[in-house]
C-alpha atoms as a PDB file:
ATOM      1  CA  UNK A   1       0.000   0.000   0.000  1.00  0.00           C
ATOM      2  CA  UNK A   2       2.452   2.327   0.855  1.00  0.00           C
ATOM      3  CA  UNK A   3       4.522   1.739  -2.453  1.00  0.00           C
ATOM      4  CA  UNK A   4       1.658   2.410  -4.096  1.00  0.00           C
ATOM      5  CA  UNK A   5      -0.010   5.602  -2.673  1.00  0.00           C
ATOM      6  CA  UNK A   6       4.406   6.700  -3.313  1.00  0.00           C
ATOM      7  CA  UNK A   7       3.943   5.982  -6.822  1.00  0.00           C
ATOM      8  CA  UNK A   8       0.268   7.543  -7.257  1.00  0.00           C
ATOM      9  CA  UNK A   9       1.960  11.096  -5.589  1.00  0.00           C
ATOM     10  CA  UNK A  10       4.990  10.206  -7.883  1.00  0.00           C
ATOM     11  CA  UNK A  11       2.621  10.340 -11.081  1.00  0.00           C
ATOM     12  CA  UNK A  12       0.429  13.183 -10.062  1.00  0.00           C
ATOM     13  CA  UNK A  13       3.476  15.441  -8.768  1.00  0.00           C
ATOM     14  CA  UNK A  14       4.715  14.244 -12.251  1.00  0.00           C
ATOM     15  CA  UNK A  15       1.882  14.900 -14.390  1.00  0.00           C
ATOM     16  CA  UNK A  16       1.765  18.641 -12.216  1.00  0.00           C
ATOM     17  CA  UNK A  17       5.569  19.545 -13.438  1.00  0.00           C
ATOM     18  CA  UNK A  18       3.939  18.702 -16.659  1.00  0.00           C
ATOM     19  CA  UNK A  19       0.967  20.558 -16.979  1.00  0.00           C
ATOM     20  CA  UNK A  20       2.823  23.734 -15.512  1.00  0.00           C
ATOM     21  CA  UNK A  21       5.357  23.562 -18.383  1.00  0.00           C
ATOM     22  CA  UNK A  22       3.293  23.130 -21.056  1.00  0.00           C
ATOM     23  CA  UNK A  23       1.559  26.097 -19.403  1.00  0.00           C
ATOM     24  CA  UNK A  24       4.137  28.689 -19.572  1.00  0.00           C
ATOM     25  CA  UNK A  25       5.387  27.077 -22.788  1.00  0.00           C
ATOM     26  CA  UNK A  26       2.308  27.943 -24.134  1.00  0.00           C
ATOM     27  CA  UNK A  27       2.662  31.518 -22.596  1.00  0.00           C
ATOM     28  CA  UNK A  28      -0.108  33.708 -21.567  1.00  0.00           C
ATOM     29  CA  UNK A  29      -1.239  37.373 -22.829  1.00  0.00           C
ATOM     30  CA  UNK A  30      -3.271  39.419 -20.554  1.00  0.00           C
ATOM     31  CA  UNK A  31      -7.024  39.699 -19.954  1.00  0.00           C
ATOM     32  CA  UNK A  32      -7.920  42.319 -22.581  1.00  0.00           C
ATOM     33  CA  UNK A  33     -11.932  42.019 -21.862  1.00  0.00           C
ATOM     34  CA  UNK A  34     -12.369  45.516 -20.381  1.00  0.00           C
ATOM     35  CA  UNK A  35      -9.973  47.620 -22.404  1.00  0.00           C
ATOM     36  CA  UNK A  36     -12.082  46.281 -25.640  1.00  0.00           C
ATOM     37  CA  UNK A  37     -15.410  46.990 -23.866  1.00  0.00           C
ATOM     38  CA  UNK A  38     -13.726  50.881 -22.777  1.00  0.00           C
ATOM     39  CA  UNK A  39     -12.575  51.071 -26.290  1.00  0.00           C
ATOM     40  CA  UNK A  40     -16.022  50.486 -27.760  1.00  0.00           C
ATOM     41  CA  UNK A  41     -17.549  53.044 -25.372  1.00  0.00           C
ATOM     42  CA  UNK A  42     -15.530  55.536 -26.095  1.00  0.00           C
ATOM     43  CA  UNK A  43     -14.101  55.536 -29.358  1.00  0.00           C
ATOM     44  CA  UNK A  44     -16.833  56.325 -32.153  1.00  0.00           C
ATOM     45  CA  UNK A  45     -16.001  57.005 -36.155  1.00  0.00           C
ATOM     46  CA  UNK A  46     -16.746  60.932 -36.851  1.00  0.00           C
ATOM     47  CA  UNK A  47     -15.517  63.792 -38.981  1.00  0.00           C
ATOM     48  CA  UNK A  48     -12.735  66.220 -38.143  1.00  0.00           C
ATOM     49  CA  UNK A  49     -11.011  68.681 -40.814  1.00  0.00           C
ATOM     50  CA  UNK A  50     -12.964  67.124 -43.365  1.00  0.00           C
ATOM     51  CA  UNK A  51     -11.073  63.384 -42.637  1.00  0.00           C
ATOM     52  CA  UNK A  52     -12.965  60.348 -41.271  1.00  0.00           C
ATOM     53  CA  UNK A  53     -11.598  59.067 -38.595  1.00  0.00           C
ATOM     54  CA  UNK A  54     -12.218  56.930 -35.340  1.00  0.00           C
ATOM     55  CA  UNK A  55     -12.705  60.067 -32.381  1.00  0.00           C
ATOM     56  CA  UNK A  56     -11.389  59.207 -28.949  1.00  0.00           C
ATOM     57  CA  UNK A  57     -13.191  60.429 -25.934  1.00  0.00           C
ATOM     58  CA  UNK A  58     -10.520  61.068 -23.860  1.00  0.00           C
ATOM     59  CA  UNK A  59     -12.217  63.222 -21.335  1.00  0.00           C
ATOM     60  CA  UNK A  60     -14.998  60.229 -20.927  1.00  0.00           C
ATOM     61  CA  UNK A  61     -11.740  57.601 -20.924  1.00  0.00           C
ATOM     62  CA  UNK A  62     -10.129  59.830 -17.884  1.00  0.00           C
ATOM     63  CA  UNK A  63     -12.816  58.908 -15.495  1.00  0.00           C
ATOM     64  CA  UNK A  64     -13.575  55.648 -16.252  1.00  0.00           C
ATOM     65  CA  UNK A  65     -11.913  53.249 -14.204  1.00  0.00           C
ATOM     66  CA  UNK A  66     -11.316  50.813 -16.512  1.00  0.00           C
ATOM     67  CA  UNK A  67      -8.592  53.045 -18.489  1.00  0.00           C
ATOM     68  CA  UNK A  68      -6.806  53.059 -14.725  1.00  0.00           C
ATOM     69  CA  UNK A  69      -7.278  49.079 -14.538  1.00  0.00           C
ATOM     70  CA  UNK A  70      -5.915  48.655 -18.207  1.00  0.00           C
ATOM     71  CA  UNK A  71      -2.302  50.970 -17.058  1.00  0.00           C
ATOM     72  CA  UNK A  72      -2.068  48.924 -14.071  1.00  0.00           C
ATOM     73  CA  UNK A  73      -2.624  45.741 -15.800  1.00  0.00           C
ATOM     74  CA  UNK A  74       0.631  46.402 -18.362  1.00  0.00           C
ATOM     75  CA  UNK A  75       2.215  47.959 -15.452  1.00  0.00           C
ATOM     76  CA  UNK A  76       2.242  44.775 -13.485  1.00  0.00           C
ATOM     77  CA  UNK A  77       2.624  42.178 -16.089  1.00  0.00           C
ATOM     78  CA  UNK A  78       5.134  39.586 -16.076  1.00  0.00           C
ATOM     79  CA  UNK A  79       6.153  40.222 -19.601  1.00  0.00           C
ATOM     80  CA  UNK A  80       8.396  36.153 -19.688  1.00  0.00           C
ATOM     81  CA  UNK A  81       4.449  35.254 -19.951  1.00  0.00           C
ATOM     82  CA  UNK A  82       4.810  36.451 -23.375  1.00  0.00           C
ATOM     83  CA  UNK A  83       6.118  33.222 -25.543  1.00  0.00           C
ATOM     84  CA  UNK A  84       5.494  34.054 -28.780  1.00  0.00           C
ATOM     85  CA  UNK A  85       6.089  37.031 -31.884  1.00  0.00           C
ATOM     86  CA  UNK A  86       2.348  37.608 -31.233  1.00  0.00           C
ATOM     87  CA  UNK A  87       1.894  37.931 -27.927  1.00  0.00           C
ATOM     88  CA  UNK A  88       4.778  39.962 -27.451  1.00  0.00           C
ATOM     89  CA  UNK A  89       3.534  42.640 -30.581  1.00  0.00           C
ATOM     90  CA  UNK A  90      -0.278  42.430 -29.629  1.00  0.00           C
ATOM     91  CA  UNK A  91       0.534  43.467 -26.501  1.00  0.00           C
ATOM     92  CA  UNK A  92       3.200  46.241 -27.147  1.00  0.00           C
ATOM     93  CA  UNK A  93       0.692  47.600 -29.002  1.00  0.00           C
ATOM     94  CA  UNK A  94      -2.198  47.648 -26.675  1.00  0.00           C
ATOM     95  CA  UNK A  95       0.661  49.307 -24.561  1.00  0.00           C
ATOM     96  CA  UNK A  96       1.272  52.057 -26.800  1.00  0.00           C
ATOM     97  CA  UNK A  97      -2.048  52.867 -27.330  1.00  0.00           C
ATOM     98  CA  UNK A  98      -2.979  53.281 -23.703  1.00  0.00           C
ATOM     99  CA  UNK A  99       0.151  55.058 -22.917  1.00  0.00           C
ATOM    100  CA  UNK A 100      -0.737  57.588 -25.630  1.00  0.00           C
ATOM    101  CA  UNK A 101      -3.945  58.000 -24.679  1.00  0.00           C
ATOM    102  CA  UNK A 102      -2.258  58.127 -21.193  1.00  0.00           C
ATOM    103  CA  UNK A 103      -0.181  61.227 -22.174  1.00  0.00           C
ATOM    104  CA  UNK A 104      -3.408  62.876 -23.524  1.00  0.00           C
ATOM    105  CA  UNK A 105      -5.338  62.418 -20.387  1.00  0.00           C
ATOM    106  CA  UNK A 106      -2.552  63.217 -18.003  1.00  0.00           C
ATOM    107  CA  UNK A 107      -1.804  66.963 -19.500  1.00  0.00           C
ATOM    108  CA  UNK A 108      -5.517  67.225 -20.398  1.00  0.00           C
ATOM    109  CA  UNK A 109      -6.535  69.181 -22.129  1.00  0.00           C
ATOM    110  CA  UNK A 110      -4.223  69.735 -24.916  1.00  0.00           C
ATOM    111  CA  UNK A 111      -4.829  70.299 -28.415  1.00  0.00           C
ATOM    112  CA  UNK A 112      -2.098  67.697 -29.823  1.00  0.00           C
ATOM    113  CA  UNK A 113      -0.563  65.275 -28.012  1.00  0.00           C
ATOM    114  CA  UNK A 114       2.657  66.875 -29.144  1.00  0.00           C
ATOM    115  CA  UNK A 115       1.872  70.161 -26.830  1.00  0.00           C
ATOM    116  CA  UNK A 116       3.023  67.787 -23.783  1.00  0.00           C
ATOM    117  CA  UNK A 117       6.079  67.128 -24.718  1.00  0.00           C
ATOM    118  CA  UNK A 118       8.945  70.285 -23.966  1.00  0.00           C
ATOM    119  CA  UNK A 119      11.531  72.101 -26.072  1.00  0.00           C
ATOM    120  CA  UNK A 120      14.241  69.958 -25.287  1.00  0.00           C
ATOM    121  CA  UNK A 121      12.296  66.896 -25.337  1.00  0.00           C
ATOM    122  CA  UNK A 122      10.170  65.324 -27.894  1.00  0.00           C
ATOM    123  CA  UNK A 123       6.609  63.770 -26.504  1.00  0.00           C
ATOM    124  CA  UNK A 124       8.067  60.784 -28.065  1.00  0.00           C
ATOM    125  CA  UNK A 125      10.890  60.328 -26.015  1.00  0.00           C
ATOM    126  CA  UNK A 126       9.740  61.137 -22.592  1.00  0.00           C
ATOM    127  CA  UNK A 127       8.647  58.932 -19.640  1.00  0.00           C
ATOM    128  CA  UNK A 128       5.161  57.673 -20.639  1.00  0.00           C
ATOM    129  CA  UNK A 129       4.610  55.398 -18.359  1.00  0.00           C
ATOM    130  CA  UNK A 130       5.557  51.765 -17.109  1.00  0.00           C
ATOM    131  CA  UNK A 131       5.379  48.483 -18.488  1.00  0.00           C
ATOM    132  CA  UNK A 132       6.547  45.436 -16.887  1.00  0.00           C
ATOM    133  CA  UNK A 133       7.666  47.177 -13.767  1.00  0.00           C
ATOM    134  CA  UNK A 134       9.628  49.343 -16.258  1.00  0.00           C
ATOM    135  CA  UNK A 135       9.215  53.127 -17.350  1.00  0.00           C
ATOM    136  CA  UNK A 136       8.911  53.087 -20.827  1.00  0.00           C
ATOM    137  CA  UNK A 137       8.853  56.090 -23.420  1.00  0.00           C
ATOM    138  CA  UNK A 138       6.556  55.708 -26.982  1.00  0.00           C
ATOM    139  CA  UNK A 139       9.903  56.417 -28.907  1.00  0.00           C
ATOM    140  CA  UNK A 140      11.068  52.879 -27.139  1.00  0.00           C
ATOM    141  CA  UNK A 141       8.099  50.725 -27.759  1.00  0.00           C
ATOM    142  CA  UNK A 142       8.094  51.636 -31.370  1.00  0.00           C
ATOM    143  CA  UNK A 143      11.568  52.127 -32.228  1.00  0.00           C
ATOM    144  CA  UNK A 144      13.647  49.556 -29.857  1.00  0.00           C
ATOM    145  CA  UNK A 145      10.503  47.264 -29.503  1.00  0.00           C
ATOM    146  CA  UNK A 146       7.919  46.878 -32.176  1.00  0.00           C
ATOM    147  CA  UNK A 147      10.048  47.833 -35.516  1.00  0.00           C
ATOM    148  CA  UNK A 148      12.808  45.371 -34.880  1.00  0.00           C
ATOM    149  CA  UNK A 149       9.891  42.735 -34.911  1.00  0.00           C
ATOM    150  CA  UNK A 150       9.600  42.962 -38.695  1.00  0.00           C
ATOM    151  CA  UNK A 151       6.406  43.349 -39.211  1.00  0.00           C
ATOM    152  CA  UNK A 152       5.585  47.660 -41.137  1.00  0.00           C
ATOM    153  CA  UNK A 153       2.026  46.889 -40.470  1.00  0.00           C
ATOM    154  CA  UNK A 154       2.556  48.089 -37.003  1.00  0.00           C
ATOM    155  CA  UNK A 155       2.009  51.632 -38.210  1.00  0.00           C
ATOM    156  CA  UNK A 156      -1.249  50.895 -39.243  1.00  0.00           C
ATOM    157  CA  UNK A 157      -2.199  49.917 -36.041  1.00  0.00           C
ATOM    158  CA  UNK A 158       0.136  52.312 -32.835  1.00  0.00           C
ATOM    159  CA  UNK A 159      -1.724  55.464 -32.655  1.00  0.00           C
ATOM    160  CA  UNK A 160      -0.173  58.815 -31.581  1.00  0.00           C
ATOM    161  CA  UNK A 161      -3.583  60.387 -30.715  1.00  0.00           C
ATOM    162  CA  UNK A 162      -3.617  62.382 -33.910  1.00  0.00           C
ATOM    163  CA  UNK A 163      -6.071  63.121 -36.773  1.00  0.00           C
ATOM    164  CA  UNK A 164      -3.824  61.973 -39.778  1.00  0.00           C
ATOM    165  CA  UNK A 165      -2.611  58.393 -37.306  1.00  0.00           C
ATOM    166  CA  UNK A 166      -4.176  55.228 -38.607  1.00  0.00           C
ATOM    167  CA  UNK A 167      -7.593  54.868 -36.463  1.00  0.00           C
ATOM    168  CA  UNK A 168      -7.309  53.591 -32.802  1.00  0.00           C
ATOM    169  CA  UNK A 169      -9.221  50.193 -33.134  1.00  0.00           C
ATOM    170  CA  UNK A 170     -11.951  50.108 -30.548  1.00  0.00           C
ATOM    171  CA  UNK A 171     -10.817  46.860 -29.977  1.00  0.00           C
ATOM    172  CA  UNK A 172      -7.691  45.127 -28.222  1.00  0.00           C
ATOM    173  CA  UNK A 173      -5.341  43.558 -30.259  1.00  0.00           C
ATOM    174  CA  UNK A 174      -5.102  39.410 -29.288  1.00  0.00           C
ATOM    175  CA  UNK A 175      -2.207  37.312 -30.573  1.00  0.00           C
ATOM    176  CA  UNK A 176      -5.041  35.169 -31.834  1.00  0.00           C
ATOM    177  CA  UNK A 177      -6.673  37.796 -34.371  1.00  0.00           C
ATOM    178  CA  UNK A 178      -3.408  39.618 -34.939  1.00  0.00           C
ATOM    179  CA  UNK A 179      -2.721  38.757 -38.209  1.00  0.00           C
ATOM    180  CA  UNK A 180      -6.576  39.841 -39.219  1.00  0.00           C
ATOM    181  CA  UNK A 181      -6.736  42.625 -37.437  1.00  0.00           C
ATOM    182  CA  UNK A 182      -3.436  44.108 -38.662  1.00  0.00           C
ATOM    183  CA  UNK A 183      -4.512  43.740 -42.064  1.00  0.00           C
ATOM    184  CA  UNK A 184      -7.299  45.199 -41.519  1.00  0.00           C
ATOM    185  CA  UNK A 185      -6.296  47.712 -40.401  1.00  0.00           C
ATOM    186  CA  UNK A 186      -3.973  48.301 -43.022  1.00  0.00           C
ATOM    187  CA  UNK A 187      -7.012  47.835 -45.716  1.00  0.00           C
ATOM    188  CA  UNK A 188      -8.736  51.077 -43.774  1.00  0.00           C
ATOM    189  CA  UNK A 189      -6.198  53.522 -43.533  1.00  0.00           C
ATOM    190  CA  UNK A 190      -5.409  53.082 -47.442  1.00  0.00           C
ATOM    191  CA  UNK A 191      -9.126  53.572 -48.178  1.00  0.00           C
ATOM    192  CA  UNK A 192      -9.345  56.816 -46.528  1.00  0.00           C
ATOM    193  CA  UNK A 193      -8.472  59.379 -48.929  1.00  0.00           C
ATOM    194  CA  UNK A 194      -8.171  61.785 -46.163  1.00  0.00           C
ATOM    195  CA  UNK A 195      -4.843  60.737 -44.576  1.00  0.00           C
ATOM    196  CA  UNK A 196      -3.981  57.034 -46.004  1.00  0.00           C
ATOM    197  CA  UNK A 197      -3.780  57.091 -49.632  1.00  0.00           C
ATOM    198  CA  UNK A 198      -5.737  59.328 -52.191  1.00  0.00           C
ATOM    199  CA  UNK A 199      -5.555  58.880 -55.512  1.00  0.00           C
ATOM    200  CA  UNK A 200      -4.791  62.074 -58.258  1.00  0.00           C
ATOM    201  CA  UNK A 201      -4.003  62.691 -61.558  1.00  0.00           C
ATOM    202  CA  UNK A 202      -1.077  59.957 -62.733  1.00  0.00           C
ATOM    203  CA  UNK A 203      -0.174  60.045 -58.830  1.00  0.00           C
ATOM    204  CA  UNK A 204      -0.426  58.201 -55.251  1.00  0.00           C
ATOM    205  CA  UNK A 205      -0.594  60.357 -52.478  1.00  0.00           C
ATOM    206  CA  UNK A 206       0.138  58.783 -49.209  1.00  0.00           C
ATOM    207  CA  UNK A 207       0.535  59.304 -45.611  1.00  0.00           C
ATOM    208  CA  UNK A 208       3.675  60.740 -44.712  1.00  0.00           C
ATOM    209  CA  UNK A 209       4.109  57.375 -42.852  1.00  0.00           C
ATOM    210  CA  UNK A 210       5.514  55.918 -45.747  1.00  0.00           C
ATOM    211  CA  UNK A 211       8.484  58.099 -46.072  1.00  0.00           C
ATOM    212  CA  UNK A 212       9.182  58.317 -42.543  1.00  0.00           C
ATOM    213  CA  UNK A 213       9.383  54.633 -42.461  1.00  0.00           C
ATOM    214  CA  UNK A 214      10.078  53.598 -46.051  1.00  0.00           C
ATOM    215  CA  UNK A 215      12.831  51.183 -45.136  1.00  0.00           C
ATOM    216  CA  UNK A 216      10.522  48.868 -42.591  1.00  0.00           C
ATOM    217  CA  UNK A 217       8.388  48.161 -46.402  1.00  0.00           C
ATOM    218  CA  UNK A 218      11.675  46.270 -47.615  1.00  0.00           C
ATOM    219  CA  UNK A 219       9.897  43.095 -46.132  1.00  0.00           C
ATOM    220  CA  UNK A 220       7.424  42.894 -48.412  1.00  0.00           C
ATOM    221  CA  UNK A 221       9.550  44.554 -51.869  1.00  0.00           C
ATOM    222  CA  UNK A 222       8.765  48.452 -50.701  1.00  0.00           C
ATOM    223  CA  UNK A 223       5.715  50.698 -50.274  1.00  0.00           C
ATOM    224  CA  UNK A 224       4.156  50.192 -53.637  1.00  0.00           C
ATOM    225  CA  UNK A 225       3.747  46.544 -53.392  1.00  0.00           C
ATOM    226  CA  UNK A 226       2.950  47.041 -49.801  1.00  0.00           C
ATOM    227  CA  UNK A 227      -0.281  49.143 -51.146  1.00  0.00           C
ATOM    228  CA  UNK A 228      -0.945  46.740 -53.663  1.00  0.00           C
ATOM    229  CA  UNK A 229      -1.290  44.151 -51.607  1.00  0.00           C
ATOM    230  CA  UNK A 230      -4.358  45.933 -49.433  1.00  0.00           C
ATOM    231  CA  UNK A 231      -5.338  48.087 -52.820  1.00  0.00           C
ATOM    232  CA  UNK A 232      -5.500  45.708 -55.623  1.00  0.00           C
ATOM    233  CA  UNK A 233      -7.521  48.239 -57.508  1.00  0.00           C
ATOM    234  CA  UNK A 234      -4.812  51.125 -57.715  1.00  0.00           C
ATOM    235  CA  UNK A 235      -2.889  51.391 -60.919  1.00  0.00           C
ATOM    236  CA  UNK A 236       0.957  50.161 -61.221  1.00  0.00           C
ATOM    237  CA  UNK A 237       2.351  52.800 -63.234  1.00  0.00           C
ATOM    238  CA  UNK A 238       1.539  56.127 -61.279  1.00  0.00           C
ATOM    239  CA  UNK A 239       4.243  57.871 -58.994  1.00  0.00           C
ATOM    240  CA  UNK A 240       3.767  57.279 -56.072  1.00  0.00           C
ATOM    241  CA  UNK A 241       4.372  60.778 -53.294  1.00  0.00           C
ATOM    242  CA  UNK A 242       3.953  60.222 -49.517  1.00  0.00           C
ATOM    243  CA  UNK A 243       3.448  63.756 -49.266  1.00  0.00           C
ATOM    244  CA  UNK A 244      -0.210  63.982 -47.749  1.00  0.00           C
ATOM    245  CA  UNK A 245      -0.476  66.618 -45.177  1.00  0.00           C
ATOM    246  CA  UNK A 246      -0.306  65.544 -41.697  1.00  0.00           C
ATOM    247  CA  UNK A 247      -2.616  66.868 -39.057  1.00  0.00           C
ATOM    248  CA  UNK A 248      -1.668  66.406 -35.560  1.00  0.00           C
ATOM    249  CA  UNK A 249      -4.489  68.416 -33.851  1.00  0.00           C
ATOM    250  CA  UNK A 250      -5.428  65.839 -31.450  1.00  0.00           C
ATOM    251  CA  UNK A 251      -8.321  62.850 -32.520  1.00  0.00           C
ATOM    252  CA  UNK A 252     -10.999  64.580 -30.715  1.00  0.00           C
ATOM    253  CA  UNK A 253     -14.103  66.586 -30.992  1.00  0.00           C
ATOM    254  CA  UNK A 254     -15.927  67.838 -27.983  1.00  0.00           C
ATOM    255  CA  UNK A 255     -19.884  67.223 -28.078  1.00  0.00           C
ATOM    256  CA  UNK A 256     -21.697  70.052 -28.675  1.00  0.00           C
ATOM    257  CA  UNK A 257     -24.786  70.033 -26.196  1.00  0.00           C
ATOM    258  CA  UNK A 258     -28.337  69.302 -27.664  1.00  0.00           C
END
């Protein structure tokens, strides 16, 4: 009896080792359920400067708890949880996205999200908030973070709180749906002739993301057959300009009243 009751704890202790490696083998991204639900309250499509866009409510988002829930939540993560290129770029950029919108609502109100940053130092490069027990500026989640992962469709999908940024997706980004949803995305921003791609006589005129970022297109044979791929309908032989103007009043409209 005793041999076997040893052998039964032997096999369960065993088949316990087992389960919790396969476990964090399989890693582990983080609850998103109430940042989608506060993204789909407060982020509605509307009309600013004459370009469609997705407006943020980020006075509405500054008093809801769930936007202080969602910092804490990549504040305290255990990012070894995060096992594979997915998890690790769905959640970067959830965390971009909240720490943007985190820069808005902490110098609220501002008119761009550029007006909080100083003259010696770039929004982009100061502390925006912490990730993994770590402060973390937006210039490092993009630059040091995100880019090096190899993927351009990234800046269809980080938003800097401004009119002309791809639209924040009132959804969170899951490693499960991340290939979908980044295409997606990158299928709306070139259909919006307002700040993604508009099409003129014999020319292309796109976002000024392109240029600033022409070398991440390399991966799939540059920019035009980057837009091909999401605009099948667009015509091979124009010249192509990523020259559109880019408007970084803030991606917000206050309600008029009734």
């Amino acid at each position: 009896m005793h041999n076997t009751m040893h052998t039964v704890r032997g096999i369960a202790t065993a088949l316990l080792t087992c389960f919790i490696w396969i476990g964090a083998s399989l890693g582990a991204e983080p609850d998103w359920t109430d940042y989608t639900a506060l993204l789909q309250q407060h982020v509605h499509a509307g009309v600013i400067a004459g370009i469609r866009l997705n407006q943020v409510d980020y006075p509405a988002i500054r008093h809801d708890p769930r936007f202080g829930d969602a910092i804490r939540q990549i504040a305290g993560f255990h990012l070894q949880q995060l096992r594979s290129r997915e998890e690790r770029m769905s959640f970067y950029i959830n965390a971009y996205n909240l720490l943007a919108i985190k820069i808005v609502t902490d110098h609220w109100p501002v008119d761009s999200i550029k007006d909080a940053g100083s003259l010696f130092t770039t929004v982009w490069k100061k502390p925006a908030g912490t990730v993994g027990g770590q402060a973390v500026t937006l210039d490092q989640i993009e630059h040091h973070i995100l880019r090096p992962m190899g993927d351009p469709r990234i800046h269809m999908a980080i938003v800097c709180a401004s009119v002309s940024c791809p639209d924040l997706r009132p959804e969170a980004y899951t490693a499960a749906h991340l290939d979908a949803q980044l295409n997606d995305q990158a299928r709306r921003f070139l259909a919006n002739p307002g700040k993604g791609l508009r099409l003129e006589s014999r020319h292309i005129r796109l976002s000024r993301i392109f240029n600033w970022f022409e070398t991440d297109f390399r991966v799939y044979g540059g920019v035009r057959q980057f837009i091909l791929k999401f605009r099948a309908d667009l015509p091979t032989n124009y010249e192509i300009e990523p020259d559109l103007h880019y408007n970084w009043s803030l991606n917000y409209k206050e309600k008029l009243a009734p």
